[in-house]
C-alpha atoms as a PDB file:
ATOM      1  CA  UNK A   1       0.000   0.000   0.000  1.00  0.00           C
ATOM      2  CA  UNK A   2       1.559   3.369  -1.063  1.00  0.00           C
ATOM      3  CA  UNK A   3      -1.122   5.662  -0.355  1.00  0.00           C
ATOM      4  CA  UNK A   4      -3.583   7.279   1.954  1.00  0.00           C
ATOM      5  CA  UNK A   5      -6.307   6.525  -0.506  1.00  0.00           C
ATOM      6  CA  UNK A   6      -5.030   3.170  -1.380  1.00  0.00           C
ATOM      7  CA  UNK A   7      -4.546   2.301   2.939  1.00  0.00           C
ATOM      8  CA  UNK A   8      -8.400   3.749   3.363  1.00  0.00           C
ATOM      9  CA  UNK A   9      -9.850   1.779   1.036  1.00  0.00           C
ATOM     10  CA  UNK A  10      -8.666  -1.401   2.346  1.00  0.00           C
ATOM     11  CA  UNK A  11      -9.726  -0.405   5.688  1.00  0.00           C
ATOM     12  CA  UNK A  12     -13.531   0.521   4.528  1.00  0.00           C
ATOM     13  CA  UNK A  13     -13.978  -3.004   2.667  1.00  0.00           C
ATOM     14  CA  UNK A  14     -12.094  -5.516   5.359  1.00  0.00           C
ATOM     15  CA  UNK A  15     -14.382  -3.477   8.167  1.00  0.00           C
ATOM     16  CA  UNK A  16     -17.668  -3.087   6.792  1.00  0.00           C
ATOM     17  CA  UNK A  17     -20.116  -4.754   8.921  1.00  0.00           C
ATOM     18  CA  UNK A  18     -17.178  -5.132  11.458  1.00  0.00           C
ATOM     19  CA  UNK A  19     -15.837  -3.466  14.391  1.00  0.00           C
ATOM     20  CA  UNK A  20     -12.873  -0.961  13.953  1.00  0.00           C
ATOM     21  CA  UNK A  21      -9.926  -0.585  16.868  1.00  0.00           C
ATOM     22  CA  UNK A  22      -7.045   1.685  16.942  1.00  0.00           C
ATOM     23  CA  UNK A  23      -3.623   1.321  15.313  1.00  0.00           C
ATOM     24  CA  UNK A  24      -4.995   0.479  11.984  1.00  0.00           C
ATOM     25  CA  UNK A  25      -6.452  -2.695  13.605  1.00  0.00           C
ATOM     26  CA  UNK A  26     -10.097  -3.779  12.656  1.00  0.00           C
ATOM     27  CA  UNK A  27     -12.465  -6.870  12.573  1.00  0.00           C
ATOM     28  CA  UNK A  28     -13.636  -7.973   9.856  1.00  0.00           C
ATOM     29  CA  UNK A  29     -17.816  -9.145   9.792  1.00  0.00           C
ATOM     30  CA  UNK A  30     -16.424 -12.976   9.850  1.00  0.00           C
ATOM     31  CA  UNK A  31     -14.038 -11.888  13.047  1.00  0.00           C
ATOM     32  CA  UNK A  32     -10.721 -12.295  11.549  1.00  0.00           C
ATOM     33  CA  UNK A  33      -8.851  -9.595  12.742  1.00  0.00           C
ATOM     34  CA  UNK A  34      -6.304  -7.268  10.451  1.00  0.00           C
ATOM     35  CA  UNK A  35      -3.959  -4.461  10.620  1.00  0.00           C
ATOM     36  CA  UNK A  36      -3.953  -2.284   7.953  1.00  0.00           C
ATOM     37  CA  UNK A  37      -0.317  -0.517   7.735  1.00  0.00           C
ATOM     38  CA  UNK A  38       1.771   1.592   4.678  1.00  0.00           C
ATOM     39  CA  UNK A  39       3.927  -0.592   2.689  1.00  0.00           C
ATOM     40  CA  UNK A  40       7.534  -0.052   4.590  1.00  0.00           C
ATOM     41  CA  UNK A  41       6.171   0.397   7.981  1.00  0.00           C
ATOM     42  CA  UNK A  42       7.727  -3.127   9.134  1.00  0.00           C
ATOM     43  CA  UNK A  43      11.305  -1.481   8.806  1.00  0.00           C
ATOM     44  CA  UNK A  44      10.554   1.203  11.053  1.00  0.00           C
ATOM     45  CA  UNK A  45      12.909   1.098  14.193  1.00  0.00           C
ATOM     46  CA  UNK A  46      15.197  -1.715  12.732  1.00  0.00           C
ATOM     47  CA  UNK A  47      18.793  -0.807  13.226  1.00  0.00           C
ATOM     48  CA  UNK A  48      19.921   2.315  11.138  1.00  0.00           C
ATOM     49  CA  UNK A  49      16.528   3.411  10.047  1.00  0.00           C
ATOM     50  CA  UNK A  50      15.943   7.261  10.991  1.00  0.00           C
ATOM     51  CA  UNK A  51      12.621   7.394  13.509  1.00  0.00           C
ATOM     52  CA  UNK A  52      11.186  10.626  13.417  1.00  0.00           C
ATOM     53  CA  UNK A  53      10.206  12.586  16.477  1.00  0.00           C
ATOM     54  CA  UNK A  54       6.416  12.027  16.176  1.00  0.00           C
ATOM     55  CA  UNK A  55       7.162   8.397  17.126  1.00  0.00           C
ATOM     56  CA  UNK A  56       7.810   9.030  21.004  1.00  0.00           C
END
């Protein structure tokens, strides 16, 4: 997922009729639950990897 649009629509279609939590997390209507992240965002705090302020 590259962008805002692309992240929201994901999270509109795996939550409708579901229940939607915080930190991109949601249930889906069948109870399977997902986490809807940007592409890249499983790098973020790895060793050399520049963390930006916002994070703490």
């Amino acid at each position: 997922m590259q962008t805002q649009e692309e992240i929201d629509s994901y999270w509109e279609k795996l939550g409708a009729g579901g229940r939607y939590d915080h930190c991109g997390w949601l249930d889906d209507k069948f109870g399977f639950s997902w986490q809807i992240v940007p592409s890249g965002y499983e790098r973020v705090g790895l060793p050399g990897n520049f963390l930006p302020e916002k994070f703490f």
